[in-house]
PDB file of N, CA and C in Angstrom:
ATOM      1  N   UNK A   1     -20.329   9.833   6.995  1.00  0.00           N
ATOM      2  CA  UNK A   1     -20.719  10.428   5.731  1.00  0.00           C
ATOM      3  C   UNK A   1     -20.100   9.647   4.567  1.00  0.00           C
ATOM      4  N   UNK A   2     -18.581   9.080   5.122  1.00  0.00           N
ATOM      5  CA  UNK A   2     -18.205   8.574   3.270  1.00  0.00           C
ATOM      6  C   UNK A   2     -18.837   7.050   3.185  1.00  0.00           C
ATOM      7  N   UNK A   3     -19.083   6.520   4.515  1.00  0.00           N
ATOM      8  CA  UNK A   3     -19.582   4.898   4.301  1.00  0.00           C
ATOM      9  C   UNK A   3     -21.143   5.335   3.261  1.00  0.00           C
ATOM     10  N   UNK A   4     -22.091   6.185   4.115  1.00  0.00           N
ATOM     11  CA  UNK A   4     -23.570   6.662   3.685  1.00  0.00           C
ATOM     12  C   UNK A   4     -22.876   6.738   2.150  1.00  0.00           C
ATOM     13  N   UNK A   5     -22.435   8.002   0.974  1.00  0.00           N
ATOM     14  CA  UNK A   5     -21.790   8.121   0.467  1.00  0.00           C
ATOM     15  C   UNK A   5     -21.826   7.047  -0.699  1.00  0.00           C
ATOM     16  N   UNK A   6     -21.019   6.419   0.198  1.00  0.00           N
ATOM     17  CA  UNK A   6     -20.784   5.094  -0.439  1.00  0.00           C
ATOM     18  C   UNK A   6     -22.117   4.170  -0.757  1.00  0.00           C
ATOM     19  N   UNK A   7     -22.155   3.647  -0.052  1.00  0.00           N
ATOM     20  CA  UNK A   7     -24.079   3.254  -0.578  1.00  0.00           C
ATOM     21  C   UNK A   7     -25.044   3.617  -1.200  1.00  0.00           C
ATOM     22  N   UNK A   8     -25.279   5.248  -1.148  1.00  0.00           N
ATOM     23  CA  UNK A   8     -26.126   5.453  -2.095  1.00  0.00           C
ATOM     24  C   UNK A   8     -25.185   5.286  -3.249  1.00  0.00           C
ATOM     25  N   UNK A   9     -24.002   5.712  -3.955  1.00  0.00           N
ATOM     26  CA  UNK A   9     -23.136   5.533  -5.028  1.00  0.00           C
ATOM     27  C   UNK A   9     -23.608   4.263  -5.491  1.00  0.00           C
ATOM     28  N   UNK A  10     -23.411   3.196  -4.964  1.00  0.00           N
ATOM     29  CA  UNK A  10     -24.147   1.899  -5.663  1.00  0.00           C
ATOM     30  C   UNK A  10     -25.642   1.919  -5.620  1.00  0.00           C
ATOM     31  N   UNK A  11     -26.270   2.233  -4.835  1.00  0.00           N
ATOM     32  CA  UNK A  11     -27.721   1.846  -4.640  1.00  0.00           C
ATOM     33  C   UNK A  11     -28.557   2.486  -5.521  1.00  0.00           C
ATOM     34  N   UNK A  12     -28.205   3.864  -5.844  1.00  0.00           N
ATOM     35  CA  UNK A  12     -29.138   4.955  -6.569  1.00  0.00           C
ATOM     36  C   UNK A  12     -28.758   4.968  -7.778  1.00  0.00           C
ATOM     37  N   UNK A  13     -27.211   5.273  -8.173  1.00  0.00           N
ATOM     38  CA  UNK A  13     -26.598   5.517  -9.653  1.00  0.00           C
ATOM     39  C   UNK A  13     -27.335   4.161 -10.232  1.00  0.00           C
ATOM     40  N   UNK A  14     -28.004   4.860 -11.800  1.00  0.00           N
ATOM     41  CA  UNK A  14     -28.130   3.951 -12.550  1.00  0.00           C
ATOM     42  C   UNK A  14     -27.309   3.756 -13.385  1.00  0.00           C
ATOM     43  N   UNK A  15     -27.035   4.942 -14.167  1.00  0.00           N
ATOM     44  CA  UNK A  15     -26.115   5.600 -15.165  1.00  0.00           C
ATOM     45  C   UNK A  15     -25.227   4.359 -15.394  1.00  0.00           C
ATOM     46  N   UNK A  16     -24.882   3.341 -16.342  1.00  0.00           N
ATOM     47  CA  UNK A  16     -24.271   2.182 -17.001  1.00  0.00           C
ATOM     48  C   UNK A  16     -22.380   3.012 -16.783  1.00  0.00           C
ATOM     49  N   UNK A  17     -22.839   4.226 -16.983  1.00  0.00           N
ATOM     50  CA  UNK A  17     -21.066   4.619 -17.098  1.00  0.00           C
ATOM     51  C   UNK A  17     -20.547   5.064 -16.144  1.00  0.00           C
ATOM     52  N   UNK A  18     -21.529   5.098 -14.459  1.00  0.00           N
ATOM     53  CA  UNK A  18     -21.104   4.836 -13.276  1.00  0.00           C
ATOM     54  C   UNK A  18     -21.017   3.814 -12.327  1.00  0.00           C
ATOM     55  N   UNK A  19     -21.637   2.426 -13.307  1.00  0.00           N
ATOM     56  CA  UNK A  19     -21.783   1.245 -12.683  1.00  0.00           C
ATOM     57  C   UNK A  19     -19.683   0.952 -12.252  1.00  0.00           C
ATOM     58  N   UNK A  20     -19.814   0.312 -11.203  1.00  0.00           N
ATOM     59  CA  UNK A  20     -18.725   0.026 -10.838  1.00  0.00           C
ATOM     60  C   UNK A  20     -17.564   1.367  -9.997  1.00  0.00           C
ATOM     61  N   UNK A  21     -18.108   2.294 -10.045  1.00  0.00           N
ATOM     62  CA  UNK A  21     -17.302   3.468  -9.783  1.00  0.00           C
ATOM     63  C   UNK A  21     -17.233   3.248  -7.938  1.00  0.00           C
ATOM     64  N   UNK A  22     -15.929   3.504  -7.608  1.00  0.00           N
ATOM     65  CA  UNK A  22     -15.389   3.614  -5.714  1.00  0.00           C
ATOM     66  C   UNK A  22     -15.424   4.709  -5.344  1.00  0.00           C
ATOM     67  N   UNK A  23     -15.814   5.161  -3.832  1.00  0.00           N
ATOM     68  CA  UNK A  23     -15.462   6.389  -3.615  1.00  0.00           C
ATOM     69  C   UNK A  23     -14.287   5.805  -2.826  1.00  0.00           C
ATOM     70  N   UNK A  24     -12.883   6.384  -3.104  1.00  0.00           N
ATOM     71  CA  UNK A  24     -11.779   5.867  -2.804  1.00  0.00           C
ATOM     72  C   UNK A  24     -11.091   7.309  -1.399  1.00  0.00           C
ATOM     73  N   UNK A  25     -12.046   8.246  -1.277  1.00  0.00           N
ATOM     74  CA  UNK A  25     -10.754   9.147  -0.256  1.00  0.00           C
ATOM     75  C   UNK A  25     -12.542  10.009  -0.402  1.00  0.00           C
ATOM     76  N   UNK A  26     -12.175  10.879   1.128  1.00  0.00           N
ATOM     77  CA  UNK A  26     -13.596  11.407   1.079  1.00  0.00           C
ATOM     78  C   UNK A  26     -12.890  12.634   2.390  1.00  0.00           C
ATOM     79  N   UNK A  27     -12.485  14.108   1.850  1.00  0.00           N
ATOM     80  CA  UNK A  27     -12.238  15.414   2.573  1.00  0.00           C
ATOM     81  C   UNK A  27     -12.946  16.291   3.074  1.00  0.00           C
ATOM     82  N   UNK A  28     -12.679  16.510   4.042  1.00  0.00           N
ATOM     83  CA  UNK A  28     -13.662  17.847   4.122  1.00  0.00           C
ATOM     84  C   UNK A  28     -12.544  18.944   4.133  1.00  0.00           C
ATOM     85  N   UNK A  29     -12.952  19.900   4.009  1.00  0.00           N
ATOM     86  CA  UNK A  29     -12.281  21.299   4.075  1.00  0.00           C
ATOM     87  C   UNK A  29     -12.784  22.072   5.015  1.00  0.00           C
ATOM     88  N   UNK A  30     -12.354  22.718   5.843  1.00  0.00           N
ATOM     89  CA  UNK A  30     -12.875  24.057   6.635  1.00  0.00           C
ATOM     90  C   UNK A  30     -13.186  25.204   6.053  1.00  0.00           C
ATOM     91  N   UNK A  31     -11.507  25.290   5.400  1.00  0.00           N
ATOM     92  CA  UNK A  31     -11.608  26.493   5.304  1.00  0.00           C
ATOM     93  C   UNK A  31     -12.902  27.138   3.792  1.00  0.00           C
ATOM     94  N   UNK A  32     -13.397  26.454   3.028  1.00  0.00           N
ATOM     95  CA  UNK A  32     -14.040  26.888   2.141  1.00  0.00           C
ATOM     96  C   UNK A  32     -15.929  26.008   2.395  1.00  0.00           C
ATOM     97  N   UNK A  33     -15.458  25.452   3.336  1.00  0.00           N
ATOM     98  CA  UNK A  33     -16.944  24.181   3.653  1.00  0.00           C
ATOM     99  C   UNK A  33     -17.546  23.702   2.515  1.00  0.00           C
ATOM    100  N   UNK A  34     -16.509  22.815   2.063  1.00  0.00           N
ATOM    101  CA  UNK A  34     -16.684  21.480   0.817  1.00  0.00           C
ATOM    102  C   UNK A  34     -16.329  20.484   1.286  1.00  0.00           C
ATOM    103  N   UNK A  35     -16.633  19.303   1.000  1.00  0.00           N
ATOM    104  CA  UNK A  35     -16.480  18.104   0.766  1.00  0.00           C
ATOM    105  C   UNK A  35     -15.981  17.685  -0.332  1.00  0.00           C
ATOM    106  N   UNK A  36     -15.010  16.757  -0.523  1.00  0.00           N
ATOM    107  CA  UNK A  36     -14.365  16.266  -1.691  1.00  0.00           C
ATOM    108  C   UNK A  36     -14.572  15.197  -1.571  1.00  0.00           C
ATOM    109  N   UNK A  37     -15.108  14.321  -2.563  1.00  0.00           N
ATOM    110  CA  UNK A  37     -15.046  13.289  -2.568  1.00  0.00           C
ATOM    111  C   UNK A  37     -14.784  12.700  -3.746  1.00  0.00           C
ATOM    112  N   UNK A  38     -13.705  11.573  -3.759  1.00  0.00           N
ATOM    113  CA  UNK A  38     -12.840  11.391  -4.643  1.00  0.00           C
ATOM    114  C   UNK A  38     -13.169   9.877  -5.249  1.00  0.00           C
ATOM    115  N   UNK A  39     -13.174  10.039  -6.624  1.00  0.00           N
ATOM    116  CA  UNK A  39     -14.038   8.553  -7.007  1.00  0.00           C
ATOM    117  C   UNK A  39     -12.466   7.915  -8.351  1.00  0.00           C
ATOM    118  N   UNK A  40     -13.156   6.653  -8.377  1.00  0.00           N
ATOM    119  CA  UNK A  40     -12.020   5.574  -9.376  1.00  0.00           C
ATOM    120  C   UNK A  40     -13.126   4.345  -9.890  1.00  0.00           C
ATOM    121  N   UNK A  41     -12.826   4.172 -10.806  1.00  0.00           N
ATOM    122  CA  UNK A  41     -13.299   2.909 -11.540  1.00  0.00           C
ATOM    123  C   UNK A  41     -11.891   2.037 -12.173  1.00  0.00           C
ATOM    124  N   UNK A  42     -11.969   0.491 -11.582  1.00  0.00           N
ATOM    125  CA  UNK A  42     -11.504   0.007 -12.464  1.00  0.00           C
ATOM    126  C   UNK A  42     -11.872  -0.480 -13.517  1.00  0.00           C
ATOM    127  N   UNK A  43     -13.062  -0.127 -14.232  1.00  0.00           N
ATOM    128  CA  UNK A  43     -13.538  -0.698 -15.595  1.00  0.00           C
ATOM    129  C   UNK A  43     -13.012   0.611 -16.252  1.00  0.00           C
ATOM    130  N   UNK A  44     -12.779   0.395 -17.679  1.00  0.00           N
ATOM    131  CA  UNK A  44     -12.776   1.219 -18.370  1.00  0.00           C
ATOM    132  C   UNK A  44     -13.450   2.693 -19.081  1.00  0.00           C
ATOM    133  N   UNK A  45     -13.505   3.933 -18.358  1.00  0.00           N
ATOM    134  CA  UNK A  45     -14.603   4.564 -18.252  1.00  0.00           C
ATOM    135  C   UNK A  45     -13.622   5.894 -18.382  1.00  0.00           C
ATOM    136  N   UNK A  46     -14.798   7.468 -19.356  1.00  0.00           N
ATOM    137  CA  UNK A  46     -14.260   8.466 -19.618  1.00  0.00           C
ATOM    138  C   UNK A  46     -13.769   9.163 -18.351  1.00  0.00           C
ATOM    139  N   UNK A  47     -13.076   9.522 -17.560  1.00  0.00           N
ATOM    140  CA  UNK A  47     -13.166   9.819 -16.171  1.00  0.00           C
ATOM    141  C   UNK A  47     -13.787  11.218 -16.101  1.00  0.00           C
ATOM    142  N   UNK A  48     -13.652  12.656 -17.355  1.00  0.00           N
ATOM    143  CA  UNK A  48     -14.299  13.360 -17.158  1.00  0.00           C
ATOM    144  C   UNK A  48     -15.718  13.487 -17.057  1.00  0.00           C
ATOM    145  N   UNK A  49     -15.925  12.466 -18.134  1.00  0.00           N
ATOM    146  CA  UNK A  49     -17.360  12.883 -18.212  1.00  0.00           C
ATOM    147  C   UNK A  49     -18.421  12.062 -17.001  1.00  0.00           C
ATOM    148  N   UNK A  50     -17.276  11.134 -16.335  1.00  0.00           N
ATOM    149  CA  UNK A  50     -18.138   9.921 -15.037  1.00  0.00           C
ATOM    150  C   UNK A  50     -18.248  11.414 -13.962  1.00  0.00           C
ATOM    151  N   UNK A  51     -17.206  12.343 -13.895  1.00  0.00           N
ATOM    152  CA  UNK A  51     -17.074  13.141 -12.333  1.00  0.00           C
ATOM    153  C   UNK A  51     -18.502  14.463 -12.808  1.00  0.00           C
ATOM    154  N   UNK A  52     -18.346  14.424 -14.147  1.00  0.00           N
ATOM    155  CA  UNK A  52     -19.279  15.954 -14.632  1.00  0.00           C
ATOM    156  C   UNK A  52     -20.852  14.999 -14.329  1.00  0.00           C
ATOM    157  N   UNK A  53     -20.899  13.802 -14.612  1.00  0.00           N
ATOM    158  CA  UNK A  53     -22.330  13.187 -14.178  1.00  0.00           C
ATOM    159  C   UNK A  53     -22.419  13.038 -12.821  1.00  0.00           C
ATOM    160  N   UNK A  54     -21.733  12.594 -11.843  1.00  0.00           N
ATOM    161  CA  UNK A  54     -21.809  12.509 -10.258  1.00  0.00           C
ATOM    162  C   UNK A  54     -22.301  14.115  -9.802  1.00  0.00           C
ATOM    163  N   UNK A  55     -21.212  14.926 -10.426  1.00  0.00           N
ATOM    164  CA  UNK A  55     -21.774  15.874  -9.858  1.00  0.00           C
ATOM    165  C   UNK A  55     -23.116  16.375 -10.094  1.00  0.00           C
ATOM    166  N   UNK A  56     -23.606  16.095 -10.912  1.00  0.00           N
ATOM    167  CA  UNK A  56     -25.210  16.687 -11.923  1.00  0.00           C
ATOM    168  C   UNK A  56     -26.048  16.042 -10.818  1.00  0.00           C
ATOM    169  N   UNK A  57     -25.837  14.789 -10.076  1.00  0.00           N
ATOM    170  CA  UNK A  57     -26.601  13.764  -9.165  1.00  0.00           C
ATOM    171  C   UNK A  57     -25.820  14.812  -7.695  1.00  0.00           C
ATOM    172  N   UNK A  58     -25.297  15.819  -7.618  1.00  0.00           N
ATOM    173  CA  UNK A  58     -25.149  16.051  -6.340  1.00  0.00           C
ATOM    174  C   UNK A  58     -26.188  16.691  -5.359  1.00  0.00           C
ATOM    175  N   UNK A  59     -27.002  16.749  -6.083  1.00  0.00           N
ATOM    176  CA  UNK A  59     -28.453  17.642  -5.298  1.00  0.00           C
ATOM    177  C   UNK A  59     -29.127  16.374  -4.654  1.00  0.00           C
ATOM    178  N   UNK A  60     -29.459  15.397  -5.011  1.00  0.00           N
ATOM    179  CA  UNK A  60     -29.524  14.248  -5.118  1.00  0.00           C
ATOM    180  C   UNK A  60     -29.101  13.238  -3.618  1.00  0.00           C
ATOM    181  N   UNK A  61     -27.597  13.563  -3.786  1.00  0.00           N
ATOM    182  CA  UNK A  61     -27.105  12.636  -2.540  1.00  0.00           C
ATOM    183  C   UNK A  61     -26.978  13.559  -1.464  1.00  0.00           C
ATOM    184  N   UNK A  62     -27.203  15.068  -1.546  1.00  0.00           N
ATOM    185  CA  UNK A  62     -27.293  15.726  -0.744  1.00  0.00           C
ATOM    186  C   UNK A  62     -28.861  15.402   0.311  1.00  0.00           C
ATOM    187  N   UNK A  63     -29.385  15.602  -0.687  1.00  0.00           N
ATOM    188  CA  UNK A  63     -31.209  15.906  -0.036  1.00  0.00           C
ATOM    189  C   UNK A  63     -30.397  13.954   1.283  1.00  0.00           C
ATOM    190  N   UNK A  64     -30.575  13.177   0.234  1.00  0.00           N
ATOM    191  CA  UNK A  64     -30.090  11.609   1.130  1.00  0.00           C
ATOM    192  C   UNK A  64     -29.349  12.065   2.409  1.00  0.00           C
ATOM    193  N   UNK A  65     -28.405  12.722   1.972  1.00  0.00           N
ATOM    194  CA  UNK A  65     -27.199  12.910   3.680  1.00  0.00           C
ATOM    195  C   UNK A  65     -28.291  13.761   4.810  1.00  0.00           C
ATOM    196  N   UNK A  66     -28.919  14.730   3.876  1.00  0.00           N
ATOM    197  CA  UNK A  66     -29.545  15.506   5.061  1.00  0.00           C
ATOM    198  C   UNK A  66     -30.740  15.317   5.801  1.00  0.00           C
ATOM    199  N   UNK A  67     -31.447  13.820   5.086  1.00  0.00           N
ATOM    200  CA  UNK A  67     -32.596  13.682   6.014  1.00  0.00           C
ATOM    201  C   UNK A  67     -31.933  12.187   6.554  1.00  0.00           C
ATOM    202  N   UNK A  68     -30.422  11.585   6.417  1.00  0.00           N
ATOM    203  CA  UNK A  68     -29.951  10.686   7.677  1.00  0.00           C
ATOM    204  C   UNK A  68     -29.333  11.690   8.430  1.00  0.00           C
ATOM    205  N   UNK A  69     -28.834  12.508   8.161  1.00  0.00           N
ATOM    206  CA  UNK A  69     -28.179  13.100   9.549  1.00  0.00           C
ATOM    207  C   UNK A  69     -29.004  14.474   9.376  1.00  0.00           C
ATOM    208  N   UNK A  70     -29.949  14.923   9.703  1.00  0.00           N
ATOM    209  CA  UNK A  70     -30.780  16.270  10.545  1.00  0.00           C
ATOM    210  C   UNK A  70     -29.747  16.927  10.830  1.00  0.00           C
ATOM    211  N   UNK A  71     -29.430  16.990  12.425  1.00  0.00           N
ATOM    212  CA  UNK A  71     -28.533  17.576  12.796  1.00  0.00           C
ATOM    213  C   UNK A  71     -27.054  18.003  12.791  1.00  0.00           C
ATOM    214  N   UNK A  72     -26.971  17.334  11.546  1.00  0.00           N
ATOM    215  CA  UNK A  72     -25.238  17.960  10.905  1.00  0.00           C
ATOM    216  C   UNK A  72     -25.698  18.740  10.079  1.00  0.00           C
ATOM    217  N   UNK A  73     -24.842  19.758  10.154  1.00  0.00           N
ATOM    218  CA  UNK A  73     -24.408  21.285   9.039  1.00  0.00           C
ATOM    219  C   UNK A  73     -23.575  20.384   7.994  1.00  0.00           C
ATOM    220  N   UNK A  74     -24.204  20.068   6.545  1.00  0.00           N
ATOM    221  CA  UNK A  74     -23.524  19.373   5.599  1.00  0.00           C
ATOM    222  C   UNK A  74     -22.972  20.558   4.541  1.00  0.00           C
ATOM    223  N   UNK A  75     -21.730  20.405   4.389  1.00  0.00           N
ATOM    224  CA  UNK A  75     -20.865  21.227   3.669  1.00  0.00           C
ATOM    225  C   UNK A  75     -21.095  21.249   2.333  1.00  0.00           C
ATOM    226  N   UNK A  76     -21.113  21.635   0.830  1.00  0.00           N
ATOM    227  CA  UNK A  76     -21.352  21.348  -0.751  1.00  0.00           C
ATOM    228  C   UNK A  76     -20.213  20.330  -0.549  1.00  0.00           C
ATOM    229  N   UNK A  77     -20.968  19.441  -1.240  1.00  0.00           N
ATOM    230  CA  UNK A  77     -20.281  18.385  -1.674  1.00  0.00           C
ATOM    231  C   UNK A  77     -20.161  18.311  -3.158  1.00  0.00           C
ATOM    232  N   UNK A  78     -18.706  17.733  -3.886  1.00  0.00           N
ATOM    233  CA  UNK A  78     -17.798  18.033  -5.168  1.00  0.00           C
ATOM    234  C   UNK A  78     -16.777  16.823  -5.463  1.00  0.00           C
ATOM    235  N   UNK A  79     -17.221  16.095  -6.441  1.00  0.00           N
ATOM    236  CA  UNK A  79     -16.841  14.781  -6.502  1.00  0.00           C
ATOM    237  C   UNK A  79     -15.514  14.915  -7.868  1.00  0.00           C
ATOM    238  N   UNK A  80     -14.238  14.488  -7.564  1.00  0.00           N
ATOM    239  CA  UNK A  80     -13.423  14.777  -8.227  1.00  0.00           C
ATOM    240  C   UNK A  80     -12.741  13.274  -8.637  1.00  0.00           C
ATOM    241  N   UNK A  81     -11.951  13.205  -9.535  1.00  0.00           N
ATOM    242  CA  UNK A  81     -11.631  11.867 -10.015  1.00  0.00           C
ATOM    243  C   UNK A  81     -10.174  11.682  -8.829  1.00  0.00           C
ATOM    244  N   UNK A  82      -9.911  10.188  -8.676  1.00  0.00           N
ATOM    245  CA  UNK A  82      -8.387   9.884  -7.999  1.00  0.00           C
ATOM    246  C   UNK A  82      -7.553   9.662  -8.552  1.00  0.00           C
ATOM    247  N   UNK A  83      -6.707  10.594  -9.029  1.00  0.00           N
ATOM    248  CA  UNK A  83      -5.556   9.890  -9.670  1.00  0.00           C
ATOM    249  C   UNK A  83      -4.665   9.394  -9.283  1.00  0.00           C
ATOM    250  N   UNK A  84      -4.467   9.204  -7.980  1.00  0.00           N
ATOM    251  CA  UNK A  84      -3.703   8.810  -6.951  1.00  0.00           C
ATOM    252  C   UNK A  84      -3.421   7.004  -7.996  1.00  0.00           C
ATOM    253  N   UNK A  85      -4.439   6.509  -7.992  1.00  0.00           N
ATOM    254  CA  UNK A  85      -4.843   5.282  -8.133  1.00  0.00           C
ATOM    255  C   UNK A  85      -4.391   5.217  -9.643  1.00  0.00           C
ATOM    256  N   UNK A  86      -4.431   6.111 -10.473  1.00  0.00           N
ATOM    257  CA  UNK A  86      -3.313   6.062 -11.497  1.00  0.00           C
ATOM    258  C   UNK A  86      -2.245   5.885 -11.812  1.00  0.00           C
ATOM    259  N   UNK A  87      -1.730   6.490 -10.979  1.00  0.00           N
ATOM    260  CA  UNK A  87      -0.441   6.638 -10.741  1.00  0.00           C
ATOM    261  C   UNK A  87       0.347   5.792 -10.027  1.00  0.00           C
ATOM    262  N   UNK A  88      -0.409   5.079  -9.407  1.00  0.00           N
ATOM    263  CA  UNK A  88      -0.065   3.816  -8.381  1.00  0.00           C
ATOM    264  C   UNK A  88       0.287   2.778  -9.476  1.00  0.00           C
ATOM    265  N   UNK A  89      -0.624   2.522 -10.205  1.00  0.00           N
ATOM    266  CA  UNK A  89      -1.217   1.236 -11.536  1.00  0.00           C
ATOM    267  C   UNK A  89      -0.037   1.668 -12.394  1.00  0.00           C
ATOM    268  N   UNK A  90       0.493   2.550 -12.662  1.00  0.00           N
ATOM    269  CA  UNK A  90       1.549   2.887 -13.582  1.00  0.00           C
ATOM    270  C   UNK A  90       3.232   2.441 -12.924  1.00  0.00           C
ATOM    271  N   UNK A  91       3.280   2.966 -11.633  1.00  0.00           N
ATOM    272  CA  UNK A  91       4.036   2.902 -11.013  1.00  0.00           C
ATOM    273  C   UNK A  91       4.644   0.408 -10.847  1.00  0.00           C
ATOM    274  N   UNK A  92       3.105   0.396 -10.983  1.00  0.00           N
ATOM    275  CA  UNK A  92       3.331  -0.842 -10.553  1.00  0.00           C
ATOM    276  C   UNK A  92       3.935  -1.257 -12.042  1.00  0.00           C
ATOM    277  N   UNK A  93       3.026  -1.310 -12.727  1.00  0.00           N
ATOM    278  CA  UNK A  93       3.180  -1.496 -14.292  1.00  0.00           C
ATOM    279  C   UNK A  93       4.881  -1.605 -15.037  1.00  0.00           C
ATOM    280  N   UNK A  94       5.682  -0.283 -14.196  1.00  0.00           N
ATOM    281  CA  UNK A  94       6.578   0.100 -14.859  1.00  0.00           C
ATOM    282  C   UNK A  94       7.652  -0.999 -13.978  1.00  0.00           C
ATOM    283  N   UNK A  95       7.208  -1.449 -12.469  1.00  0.00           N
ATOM    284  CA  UNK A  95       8.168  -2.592 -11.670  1.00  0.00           C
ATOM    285  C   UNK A  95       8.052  -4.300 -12.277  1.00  0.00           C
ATOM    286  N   UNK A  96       7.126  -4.115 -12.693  1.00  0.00           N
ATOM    287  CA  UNK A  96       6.665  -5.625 -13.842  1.00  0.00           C
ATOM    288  C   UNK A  96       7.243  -5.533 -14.617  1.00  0.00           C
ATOM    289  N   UNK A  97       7.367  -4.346 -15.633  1.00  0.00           N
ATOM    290  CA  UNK A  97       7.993  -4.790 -17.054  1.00  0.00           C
ATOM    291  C   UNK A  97       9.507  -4.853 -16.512  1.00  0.00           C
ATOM    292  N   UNK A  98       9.941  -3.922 -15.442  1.00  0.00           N
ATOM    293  CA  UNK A  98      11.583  -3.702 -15.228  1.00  0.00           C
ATOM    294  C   UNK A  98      12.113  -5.396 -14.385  1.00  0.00           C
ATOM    295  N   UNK A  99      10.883  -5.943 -13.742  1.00  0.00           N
ATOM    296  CA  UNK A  99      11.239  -7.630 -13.112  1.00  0.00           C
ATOM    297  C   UNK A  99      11.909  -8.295 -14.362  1.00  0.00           C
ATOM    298  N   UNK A 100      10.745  -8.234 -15.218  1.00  0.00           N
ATOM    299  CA  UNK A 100      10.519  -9.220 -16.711  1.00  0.00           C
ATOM    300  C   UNK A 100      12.139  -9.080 -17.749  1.00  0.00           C
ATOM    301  N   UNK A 101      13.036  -8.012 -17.540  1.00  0.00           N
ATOM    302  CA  UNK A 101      13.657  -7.518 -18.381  1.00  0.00           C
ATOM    303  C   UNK A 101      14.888  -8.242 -17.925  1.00  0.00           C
TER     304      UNK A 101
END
């Protein structure tokens, strides 16, 4: 599901302010039957308003998942930003300037 996922994300999005966007981490949940799937751009981009458009396209990559896989029970899928990957870039950021000093 996150490789599929992944392909349509490039193949279908036209949207200029999702060009370049990763799906970087991809969850499922049991207990509520969602899917998370977690997106990052390194270009410069609003991150709320990139996750409020993915999701508007989630009917979209749904109908796609469910006529490649028929026989899977596909959970709502809910595309959230990574900040993981923020926080990483900062983290690094802050070991560069502290080398340089």
């Amino acid at each position: 599901m996150h490789r599929l996922l992944t392909t349509l994300l490039h193949r279908d999005v036209d949207d200029p302010m999702l060009q370049g966007m990763s799906l970087t981490r991809f969850e499922l949940s049991d207990a509520n039957g969602q899917a998370i799937a977690f997106v990052h751009s390194m270009l410069p981009v609003e991150k709320d308003e990139a996750v409020k458009r993915l999701n508007s396209l989630r009917s979209h990559f749904l109908h796609v998942l469910r006529k490649a896989m028929p026989k899977k029970r596909l959970p709502d899928l809910i595309f959230r930003w990574d900040d993981a990957l923020d926080k990483t870039h900062r983290v690094m950021d802050t070991m560069q300037r502290l080398k340089k000093s």
